[in-house]
N, C-alpha and C. Protein backbone atom coordinates (compact mmCIF):
# COMPACT_ATOMS: atom_id res chain seq x y z
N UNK A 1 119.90 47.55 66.33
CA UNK A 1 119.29 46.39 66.92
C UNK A 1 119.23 45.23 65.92
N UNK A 2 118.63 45.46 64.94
CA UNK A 2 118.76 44.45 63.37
C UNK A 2 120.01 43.79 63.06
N UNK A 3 121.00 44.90 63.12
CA UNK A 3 122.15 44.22 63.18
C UNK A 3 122.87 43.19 64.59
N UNK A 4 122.73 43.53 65.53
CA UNK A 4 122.84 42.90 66.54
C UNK A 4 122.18 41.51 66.25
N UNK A 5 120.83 41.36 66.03
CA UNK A 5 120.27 40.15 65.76
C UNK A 5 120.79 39.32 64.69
N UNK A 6 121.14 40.21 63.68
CA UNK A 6 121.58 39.49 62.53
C UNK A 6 122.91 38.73 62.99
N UNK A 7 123.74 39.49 63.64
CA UNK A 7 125.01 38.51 63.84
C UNK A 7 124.89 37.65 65.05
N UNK A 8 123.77 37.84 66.11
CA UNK A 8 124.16 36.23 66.76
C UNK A 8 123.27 35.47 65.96
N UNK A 9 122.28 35.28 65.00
CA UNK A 9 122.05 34.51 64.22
C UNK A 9 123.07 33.80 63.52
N UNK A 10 124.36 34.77 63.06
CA UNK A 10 125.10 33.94 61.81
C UNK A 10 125.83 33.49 63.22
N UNK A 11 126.04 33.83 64.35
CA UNK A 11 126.99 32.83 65.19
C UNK A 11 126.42 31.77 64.99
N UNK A 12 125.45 31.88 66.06
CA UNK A 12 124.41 30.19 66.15
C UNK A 12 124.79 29.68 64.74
N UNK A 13 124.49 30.31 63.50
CA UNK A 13 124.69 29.17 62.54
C UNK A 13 125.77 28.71 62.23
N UNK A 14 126.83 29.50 63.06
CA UNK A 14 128.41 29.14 62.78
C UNK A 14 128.76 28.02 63.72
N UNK A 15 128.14 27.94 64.99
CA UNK A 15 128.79 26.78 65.91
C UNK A 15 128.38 25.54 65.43
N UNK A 16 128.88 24.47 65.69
CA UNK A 16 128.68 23.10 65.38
C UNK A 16 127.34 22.72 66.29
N UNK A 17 126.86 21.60 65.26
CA UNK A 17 125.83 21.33 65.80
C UNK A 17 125.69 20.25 66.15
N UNK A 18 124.85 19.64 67.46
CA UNK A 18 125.62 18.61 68.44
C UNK A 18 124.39 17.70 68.25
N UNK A 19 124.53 16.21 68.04
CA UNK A 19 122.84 15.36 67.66
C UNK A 19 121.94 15.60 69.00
N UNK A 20 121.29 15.64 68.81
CA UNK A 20 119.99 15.36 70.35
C UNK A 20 120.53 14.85 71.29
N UNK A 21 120.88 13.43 71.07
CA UNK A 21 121.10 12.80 71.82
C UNK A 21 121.97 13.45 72.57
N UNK A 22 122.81 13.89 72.64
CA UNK A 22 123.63 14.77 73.69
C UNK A 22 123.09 15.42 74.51
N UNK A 23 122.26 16.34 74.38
CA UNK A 23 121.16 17.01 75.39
C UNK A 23 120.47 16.44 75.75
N UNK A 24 119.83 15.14 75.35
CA UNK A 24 119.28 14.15 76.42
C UNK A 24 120.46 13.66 77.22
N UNK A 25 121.63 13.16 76.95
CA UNK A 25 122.54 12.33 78.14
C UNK A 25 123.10 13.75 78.61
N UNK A 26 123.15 14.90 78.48
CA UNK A 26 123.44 15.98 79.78
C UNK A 26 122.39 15.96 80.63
N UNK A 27 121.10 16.08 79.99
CA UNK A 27 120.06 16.24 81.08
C UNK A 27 119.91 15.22 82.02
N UNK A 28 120.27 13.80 81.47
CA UNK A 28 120.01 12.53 82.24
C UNK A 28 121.55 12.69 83.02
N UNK A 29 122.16 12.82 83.11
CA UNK A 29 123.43 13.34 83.54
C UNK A 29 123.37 14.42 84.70
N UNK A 30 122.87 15.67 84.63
CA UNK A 30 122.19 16.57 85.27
C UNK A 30 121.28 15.93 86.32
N UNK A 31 120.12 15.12 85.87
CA UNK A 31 119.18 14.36 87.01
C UNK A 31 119.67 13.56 87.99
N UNK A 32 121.13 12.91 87.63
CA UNK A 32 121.24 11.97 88.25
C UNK A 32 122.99 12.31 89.02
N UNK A 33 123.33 13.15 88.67
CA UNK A 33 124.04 14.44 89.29
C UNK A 33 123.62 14.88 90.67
N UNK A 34 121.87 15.34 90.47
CA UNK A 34 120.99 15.55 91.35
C UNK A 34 120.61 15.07 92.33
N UNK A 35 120.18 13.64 91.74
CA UNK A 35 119.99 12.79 92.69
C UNK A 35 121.03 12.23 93.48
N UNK A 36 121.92 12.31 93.33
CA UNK A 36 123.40 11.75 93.76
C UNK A 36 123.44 13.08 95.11
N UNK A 37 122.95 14.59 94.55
CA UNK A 37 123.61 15.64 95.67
C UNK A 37 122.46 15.65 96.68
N UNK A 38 121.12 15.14 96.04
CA UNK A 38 119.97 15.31 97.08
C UNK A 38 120.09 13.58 98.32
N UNK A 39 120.58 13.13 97.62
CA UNK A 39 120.49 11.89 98.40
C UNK A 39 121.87 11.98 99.59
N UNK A 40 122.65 12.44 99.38
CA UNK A 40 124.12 13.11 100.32
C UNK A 40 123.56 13.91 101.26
N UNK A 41 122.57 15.25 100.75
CA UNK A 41 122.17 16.31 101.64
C UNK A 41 121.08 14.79 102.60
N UNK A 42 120.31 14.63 102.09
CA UNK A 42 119.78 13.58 103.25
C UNK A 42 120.65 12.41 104.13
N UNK A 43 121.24 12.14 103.71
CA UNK A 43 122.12 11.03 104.22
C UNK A 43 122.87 11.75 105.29
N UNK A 44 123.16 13.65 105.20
CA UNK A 44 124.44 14.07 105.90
C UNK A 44 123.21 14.38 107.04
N UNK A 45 121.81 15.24 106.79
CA UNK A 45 121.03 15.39 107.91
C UNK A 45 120.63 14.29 108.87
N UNK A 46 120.74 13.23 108.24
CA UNK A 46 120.28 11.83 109.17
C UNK A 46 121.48 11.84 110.25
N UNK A 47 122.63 11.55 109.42
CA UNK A 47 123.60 11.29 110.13
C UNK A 47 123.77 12.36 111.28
N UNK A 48 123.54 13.62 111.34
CA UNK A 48 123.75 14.47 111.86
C UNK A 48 122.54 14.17 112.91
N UNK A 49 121.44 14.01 112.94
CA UNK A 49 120.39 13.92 113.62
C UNK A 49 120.71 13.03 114.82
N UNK A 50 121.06 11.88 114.47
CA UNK A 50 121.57 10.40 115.01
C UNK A 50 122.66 11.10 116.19
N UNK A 51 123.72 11.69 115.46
CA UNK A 51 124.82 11.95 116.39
C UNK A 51 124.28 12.83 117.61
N UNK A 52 123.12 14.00 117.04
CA UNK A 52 122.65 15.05 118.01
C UNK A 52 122.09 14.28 119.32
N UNK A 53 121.35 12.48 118.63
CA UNK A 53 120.44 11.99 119.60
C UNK A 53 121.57 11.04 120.27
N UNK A 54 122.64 10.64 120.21
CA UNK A 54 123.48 10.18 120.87
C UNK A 54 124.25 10.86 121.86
N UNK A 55 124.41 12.02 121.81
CA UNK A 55 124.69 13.45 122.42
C UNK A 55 123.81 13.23 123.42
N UNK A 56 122.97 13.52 123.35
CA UNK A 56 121.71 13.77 124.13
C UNK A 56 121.67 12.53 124.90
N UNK A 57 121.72 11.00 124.23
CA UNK A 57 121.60 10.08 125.66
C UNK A 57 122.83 10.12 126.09
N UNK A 58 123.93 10.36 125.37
CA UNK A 58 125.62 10.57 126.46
C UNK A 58 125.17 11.59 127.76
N UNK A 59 124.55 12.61 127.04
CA UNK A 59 124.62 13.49 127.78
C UNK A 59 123.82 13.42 129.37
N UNK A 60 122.08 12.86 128.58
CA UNK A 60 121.30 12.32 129.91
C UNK A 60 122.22 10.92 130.71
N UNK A 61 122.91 10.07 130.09
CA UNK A 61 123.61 9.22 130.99
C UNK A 61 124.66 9.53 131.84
N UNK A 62 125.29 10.42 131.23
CA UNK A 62 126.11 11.10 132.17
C UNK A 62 125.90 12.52 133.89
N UNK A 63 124.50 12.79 133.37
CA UNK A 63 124.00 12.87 134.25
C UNK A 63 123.29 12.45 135.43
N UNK A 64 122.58 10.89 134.97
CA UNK A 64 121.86 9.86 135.72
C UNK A 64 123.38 9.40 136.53
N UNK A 65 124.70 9.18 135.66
CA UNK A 65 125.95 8.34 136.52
C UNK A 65 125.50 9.66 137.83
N UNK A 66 125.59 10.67 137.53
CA UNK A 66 126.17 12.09 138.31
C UNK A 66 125.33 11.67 139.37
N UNK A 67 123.89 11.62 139.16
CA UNK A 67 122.88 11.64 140.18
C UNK A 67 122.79 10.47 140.79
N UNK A 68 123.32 9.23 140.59
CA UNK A 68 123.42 8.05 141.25
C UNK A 68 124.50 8.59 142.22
N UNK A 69 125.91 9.05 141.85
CA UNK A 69 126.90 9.25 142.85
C UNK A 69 126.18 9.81 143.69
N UNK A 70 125.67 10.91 143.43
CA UNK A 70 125.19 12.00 144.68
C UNK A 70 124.59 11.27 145.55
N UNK A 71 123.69 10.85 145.06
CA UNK A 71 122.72 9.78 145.63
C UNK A 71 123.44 8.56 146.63
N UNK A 72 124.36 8.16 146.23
CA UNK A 72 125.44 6.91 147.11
C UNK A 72 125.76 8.19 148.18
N UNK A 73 126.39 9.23 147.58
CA UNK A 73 127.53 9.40 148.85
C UNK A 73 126.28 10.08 150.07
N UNK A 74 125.05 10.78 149.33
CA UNK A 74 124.26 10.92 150.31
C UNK A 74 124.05 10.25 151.57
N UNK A 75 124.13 8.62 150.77
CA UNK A 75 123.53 7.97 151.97
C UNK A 75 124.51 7.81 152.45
N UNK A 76 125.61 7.49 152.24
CA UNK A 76 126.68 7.21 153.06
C UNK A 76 127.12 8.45 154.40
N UNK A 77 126.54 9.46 153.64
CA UNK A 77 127.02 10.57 154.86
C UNK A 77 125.42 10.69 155.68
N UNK A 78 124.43 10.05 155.47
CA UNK A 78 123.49 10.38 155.95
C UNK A 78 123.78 8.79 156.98
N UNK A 79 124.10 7.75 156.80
CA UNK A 79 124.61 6.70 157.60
C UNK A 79 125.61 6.90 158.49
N UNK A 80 126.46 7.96 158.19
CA UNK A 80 127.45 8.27 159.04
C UNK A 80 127.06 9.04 160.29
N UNK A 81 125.98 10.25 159.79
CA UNK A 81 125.65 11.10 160.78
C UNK A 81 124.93 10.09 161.69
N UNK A 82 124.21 9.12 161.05
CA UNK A 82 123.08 8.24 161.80
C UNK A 82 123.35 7.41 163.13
N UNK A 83 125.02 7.27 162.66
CA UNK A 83 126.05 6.66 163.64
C UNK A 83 126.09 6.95 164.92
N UNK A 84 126.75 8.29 164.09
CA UNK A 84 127.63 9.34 165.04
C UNK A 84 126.06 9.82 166.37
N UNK A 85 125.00 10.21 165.64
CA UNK A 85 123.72 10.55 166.62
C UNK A 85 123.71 9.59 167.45
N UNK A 86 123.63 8.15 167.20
CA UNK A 86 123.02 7.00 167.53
C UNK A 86 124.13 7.08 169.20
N UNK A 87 125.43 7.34 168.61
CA UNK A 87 126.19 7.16 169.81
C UNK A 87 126.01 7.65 170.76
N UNK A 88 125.85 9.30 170.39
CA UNK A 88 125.98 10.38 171.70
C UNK A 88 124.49 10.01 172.30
């Protein structure tokens, strides 16, 4: 075990050693990395939300067209029969 410790010690002291400042501009790098992927994940749920609620009034408008037709040809066949009674 002693030995084990002893040699990643002499690694660590073998790799180059990098100023601070570098691990501050990864981390600030990292944050803003972050913020870049958290602000996408929101931007993609909005967008997605929007389209679901456009769906939804396509969808209710396309049903109101549906129920207006019904509604026309109703009367039209309910005017027709009204005719046709009126005659006999």
């Amino acid at each position: 075990m002693m030995l084990l410790l002893d040699r990643l010690i002499t690694l660590l002291l073998l790799l180059p050693k990098h100023p601070v400042r570098t691990s501050f501009s990864l981390l600030r790098r990292w944050r803003f990395l972050l913020l870049i992927s958290i602000s996408r994940f929101v931007i993609r749920v909005v967008l997605e939300e929007e389209t679901e609620t456009q769906r939804t009034e396509t969808w209710q408008s396309m049903l109101m067209r549906e129920a207006l037709l019904l509604q026309d040809s109703a009367m039209v066949w309910l005017k027709g029969t009204l005719r046709h009674t009126r005659r006999a």
